[in-house]
PDB file of N, CA and C in Angstrom:
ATOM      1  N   UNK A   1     124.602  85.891 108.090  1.00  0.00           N
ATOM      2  CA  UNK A   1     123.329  86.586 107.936  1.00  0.00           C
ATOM      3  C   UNK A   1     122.341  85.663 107.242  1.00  0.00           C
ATOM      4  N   UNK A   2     121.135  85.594 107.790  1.00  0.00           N
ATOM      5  CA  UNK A   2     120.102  84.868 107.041  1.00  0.00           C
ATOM      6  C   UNK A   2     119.571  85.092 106.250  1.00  0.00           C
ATOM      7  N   UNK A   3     119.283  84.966 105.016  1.00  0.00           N
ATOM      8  CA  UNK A   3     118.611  85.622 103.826  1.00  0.00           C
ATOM      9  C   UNK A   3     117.113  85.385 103.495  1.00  0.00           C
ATOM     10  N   UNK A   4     116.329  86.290 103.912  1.00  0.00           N
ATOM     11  CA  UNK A   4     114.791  86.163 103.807  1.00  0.00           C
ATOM     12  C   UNK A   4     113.872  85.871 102.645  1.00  0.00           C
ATOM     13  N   UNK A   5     114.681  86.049 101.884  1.00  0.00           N
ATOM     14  CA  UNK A   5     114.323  85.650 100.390  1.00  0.00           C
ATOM     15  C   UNK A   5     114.109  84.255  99.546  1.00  0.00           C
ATOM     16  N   UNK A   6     113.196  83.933  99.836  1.00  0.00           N
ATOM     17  CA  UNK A   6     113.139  82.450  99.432  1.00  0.00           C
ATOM     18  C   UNK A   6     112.172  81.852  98.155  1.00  0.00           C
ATOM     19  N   UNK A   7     112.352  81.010  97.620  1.00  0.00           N
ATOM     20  CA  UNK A   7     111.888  80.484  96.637  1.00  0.00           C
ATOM     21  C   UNK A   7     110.148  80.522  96.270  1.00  0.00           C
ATOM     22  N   UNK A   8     109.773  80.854  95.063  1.00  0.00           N
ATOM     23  CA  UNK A   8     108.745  81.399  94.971  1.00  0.00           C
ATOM     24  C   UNK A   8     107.647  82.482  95.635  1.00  0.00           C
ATOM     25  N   UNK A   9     108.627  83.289  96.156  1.00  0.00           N
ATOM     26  CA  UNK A   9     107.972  84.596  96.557  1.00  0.00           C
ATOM     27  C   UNK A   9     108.237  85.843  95.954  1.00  0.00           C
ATOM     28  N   UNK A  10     107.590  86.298  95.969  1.00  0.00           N
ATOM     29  CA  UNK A  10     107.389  88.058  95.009  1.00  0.00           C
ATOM     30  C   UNK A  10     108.257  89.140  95.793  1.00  0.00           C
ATOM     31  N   UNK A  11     108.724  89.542  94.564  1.00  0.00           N
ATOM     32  CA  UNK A  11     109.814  90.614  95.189  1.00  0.00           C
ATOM     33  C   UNK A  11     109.923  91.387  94.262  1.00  0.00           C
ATOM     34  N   UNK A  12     110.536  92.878  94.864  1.00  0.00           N
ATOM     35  CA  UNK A  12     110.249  93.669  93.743  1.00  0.00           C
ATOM     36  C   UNK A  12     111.899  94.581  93.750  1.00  0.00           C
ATOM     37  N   UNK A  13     112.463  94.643  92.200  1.00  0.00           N
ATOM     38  CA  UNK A  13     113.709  94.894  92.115  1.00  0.00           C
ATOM     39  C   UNK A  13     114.196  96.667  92.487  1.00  0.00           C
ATOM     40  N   UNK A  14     115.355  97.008  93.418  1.00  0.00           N
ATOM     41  CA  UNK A  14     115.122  98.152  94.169  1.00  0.00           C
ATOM     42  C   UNK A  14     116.030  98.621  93.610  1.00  0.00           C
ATOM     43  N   UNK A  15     117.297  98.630  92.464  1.00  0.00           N
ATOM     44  CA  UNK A  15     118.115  99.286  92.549  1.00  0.00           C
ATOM     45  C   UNK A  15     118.753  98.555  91.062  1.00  0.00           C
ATOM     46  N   UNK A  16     119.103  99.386  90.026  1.00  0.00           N
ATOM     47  CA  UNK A  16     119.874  98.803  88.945  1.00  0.00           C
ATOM     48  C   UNK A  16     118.954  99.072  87.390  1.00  0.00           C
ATOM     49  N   UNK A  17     119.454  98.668  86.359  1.00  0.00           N
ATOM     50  CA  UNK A  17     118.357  99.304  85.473  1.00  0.00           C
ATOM     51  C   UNK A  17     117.080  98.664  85.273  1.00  0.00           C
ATOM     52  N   UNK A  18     117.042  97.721  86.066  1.00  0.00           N
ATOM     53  CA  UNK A  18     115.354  97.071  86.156  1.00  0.00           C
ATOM     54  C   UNK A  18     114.412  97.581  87.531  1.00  0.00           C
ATOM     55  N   UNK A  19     114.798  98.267  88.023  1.00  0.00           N
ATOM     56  CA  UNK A  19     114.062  99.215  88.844  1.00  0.00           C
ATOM     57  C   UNK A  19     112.523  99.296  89.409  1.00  0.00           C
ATOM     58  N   UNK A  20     112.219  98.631  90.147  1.00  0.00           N
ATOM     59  CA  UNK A  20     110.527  98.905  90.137  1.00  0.00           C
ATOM     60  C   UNK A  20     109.740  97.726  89.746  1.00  0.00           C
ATOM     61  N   UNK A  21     110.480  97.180  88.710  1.00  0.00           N
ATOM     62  CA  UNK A  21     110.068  95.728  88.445  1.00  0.00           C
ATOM     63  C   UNK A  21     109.437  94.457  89.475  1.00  0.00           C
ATOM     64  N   UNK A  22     108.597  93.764  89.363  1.00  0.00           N
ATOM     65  CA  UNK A  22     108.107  92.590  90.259  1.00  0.00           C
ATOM     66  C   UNK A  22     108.133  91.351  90.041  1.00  0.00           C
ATOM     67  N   UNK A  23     108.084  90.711  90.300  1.00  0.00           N
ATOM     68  CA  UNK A  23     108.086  89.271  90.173  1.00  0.00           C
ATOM     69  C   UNK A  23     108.484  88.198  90.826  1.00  0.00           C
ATOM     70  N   UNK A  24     108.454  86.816  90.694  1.00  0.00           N
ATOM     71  CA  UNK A  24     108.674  85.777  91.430  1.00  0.00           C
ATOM     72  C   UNK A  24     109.883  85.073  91.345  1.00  0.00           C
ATOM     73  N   UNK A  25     110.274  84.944  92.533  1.00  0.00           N
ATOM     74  CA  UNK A  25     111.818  84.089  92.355  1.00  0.00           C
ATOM     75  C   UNK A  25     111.882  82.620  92.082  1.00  0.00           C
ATOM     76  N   UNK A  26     112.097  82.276  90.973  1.00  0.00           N
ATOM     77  CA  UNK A  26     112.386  81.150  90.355  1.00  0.00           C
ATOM     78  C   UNK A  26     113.172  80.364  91.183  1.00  0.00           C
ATOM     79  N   UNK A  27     114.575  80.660  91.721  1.00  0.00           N
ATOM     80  CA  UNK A  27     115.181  79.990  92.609  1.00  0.00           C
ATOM     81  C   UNK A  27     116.234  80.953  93.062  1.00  0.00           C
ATOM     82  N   UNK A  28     116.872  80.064  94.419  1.00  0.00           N
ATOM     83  CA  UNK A  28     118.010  80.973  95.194  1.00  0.00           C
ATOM     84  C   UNK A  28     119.187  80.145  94.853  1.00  0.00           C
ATOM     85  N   UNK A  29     120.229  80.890  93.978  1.00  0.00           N
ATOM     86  CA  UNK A  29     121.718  80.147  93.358  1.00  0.00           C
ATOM     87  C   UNK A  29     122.749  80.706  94.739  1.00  0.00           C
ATOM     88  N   UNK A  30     123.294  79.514  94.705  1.00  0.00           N
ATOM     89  CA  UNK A  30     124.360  79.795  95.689  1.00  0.00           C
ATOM     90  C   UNK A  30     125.283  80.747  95.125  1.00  0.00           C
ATOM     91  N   UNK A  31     126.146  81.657  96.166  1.00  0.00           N
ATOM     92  CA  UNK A  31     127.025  82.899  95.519  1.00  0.00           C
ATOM     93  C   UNK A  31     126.076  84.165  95.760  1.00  0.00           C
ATOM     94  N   UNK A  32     125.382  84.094  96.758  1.00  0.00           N
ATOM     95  CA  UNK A  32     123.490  85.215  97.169  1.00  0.00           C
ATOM     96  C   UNK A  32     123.103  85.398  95.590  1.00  0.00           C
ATOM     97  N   UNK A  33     122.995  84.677  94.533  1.00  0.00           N
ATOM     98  CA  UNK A  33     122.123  85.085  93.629  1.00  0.00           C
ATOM     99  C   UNK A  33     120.928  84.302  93.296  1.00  0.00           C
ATOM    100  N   UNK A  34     119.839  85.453  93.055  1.00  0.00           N
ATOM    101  CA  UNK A  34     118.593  84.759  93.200  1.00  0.00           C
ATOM    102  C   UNK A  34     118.065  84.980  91.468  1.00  0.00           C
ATOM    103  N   UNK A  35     117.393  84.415  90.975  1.00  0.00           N
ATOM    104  CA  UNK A  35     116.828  84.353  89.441  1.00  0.00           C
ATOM    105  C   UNK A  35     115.021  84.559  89.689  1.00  0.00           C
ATOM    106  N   UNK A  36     114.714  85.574  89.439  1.00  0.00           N
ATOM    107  CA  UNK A  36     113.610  86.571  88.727  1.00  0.00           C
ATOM    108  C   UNK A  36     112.814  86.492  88.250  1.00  0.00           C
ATOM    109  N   UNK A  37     111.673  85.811  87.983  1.00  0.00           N
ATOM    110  CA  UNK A  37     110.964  85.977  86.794  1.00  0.00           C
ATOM    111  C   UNK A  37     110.602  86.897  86.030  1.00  0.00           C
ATOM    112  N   UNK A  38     111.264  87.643  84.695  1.00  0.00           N
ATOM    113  CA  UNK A  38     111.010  88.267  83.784  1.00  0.00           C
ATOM    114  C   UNK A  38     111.757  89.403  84.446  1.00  0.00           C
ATOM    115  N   UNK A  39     113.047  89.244  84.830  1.00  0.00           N
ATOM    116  CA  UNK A  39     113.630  90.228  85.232  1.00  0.00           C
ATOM    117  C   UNK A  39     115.133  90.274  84.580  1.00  0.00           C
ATOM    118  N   UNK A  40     116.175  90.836  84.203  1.00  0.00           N
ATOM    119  CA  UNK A  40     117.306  90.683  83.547  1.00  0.00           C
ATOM    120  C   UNK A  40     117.399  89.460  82.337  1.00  0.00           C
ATOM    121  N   UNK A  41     116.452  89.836  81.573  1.00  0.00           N
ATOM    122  CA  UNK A  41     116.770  88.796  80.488  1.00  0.00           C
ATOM    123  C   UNK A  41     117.994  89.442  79.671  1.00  0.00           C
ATOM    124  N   UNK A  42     118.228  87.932  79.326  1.00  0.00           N
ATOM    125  CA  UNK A  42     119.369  87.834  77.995  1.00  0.00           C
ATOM    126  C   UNK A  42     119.275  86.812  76.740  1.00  0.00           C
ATOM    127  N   UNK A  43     119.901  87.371  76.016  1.00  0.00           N
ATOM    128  CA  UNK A  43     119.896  86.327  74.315  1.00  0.00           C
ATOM    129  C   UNK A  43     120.444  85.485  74.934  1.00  0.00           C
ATOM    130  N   UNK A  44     120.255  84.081  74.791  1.00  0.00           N
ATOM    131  CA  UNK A  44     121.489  82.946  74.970  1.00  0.00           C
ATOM    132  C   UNK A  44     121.148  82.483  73.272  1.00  0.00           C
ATOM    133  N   UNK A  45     122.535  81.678  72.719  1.00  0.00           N
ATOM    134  CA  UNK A  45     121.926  80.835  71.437  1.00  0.00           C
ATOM    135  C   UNK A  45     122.187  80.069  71.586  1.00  0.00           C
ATOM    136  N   UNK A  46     121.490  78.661  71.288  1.00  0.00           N
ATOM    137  CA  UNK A  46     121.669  77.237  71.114  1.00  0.00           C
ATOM    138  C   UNK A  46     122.046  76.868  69.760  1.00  0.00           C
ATOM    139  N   UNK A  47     123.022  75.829  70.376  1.00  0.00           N
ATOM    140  CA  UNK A  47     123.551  75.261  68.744  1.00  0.00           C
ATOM    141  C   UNK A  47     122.317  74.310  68.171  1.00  0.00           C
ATOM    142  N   UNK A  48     122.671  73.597  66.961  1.00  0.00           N
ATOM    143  CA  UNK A  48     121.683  72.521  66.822  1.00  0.00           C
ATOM    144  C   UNK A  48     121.646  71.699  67.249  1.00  0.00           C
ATOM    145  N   UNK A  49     120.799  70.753  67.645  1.00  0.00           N
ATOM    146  CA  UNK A  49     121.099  69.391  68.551  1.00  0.00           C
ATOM    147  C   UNK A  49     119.663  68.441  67.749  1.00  0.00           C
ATOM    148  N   UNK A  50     119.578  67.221  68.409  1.00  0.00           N
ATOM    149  CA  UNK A  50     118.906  66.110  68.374  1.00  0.00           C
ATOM    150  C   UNK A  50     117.245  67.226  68.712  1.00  0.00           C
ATOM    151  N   UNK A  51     117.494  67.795  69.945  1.00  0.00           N
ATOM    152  CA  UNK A  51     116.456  67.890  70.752  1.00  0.00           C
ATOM    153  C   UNK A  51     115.762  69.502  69.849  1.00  0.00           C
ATOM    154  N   UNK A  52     116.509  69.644  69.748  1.00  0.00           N
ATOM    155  CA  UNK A  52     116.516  71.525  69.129  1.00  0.00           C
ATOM    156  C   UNK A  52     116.940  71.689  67.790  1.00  0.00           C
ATOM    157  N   UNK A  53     116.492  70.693  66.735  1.00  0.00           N
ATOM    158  CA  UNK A  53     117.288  70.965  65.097  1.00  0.00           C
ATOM    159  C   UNK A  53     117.650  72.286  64.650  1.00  0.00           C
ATOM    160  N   UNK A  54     116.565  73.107  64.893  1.00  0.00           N
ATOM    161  CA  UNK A  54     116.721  74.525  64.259  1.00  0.00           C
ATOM    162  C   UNK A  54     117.858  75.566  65.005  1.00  0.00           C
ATOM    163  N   UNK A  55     118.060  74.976  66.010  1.00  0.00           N
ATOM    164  CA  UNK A  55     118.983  75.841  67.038  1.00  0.00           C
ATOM    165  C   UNK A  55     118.260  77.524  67.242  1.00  0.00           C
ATOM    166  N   UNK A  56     119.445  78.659  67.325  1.00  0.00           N
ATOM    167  CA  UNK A  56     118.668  79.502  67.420  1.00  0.00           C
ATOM    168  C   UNK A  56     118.829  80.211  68.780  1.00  0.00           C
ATOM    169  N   UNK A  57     118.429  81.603  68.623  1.00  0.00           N
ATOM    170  CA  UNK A  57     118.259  82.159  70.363  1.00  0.00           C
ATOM    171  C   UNK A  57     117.040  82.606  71.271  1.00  0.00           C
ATOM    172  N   UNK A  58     117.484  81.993  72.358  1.00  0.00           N
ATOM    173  CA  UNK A  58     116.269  82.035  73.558  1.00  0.00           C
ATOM    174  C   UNK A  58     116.696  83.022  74.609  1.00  0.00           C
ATOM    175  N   UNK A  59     115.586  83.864  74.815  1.00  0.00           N
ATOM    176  CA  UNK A  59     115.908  84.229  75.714  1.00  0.00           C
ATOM    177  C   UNK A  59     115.397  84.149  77.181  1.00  0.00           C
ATOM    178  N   UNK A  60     116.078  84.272  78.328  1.00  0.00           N
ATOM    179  CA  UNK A  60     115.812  83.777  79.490  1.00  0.00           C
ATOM    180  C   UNK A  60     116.616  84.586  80.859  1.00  0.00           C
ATOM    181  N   UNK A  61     116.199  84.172  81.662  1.00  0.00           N
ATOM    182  CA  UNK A  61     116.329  84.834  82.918  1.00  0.00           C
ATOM    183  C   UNK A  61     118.102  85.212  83.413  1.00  0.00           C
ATOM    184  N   UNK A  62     118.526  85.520  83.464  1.00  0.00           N
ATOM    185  CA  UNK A  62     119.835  85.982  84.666  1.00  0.00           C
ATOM    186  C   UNK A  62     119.881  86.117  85.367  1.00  0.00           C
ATOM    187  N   UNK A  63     120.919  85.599  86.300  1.00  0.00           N
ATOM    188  CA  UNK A  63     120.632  85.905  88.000  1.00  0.00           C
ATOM    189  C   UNK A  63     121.078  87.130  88.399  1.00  0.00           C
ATOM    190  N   UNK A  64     120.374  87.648  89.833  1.00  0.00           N
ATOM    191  CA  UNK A  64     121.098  89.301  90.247  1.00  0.00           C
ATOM    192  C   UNK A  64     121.639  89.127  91.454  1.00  0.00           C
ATOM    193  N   UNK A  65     122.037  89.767  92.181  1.00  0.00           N
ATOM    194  CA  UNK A  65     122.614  89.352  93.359  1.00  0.00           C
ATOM    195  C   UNK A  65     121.150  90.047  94.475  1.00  0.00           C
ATOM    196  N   UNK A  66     120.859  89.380  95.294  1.00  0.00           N
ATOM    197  CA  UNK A  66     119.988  89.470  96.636  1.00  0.00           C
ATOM    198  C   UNK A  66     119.764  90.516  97.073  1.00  0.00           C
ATOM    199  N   UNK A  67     120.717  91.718  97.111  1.00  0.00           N
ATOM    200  CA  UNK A  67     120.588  93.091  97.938  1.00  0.00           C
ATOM    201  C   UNK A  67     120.080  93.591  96.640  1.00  0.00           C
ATOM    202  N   UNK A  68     119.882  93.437  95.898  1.00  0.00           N
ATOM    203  CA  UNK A  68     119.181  94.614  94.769  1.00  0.00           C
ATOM    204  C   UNK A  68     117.779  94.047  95.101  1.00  0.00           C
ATOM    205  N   UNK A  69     117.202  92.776  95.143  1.00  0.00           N
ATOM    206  CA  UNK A  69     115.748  92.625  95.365  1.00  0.00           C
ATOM    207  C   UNK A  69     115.288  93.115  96.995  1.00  0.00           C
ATOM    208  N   UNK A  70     113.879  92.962  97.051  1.00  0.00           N
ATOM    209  CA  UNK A  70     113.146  93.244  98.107  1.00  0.00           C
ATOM    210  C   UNK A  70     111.986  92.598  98.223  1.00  0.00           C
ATOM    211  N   UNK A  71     111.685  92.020  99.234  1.00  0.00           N
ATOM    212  CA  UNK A  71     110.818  91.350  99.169  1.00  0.00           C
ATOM    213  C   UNK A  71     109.084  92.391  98.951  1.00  0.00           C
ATOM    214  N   UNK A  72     108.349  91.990  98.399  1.00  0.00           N
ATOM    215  CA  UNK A  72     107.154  92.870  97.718  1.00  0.00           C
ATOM    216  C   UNK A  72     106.253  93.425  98.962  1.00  0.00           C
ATOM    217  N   UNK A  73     105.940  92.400  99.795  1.00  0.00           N
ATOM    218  CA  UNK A  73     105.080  92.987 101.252  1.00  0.00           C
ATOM    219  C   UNK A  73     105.635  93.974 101.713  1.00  0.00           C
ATOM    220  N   UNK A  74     107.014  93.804 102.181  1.00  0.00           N
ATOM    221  CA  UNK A  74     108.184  95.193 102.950  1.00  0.00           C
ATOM    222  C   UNK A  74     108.035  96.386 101.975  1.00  0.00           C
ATOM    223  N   UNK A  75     108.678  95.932 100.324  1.00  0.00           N
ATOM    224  CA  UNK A  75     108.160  97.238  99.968  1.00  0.00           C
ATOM    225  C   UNK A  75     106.992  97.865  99.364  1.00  0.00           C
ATOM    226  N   UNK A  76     105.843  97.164  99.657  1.00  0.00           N
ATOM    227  CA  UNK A  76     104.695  98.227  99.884  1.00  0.00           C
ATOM    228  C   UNK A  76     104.420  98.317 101.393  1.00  0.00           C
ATOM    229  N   UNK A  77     105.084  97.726 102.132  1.00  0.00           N
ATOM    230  CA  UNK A  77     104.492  98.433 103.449  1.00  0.00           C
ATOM    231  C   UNK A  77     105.688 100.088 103.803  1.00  0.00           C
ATOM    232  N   UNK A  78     107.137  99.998 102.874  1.00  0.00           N
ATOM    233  CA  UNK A  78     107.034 101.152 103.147  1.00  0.00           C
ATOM    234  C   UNK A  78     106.819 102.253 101.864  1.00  0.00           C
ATOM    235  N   UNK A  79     106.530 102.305 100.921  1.00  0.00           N
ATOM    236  CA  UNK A  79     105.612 103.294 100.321  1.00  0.00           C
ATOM    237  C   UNK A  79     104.795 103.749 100.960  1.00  0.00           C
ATOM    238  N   UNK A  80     103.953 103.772 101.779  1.00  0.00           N
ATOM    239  CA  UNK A  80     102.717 103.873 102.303  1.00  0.00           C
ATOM    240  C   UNK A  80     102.985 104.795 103.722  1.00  0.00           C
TER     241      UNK A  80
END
């Protein structure tokens, strides 16, 4: 199956507790998971390093799997 969902296009999340949500796909991870912008965030923490002294937690994107998104045109063309 071909997956219509491709890199930097708007899609809007259809199913799960982010629901309704929109945004742009950052990228498509192999395994059908695609990463969100501002969609399933999580705490990650970094240790200290050279680059990052203070260490500390960031938070950032998670990937979801493909059938929960939709691409944003399809679903406002069917709302309507």
């Amino acid at each position: 199956m071909s997956k219509a969902i491709k890199r930097e296009e708007e899609v809007v999340v259809i199913t799960g507790s982010h629901k309704g949500k929109r945004g742009k796909v950052l990228s498509v991870q192999s395994g059908e998971r695609v990463l969100v912008e501002g969609v399933n965030m999580i705490t990650k923490f970094e240790r200290k390093s050279q680059d990052n002294p203070d260490g500390g937690s960031v938070e950032r994107e998670a990937p979801i799997h493909y059938s929960n998104v939709m691409l944003a045109s399809k679903y406002d063309a069917k709302q309507k």
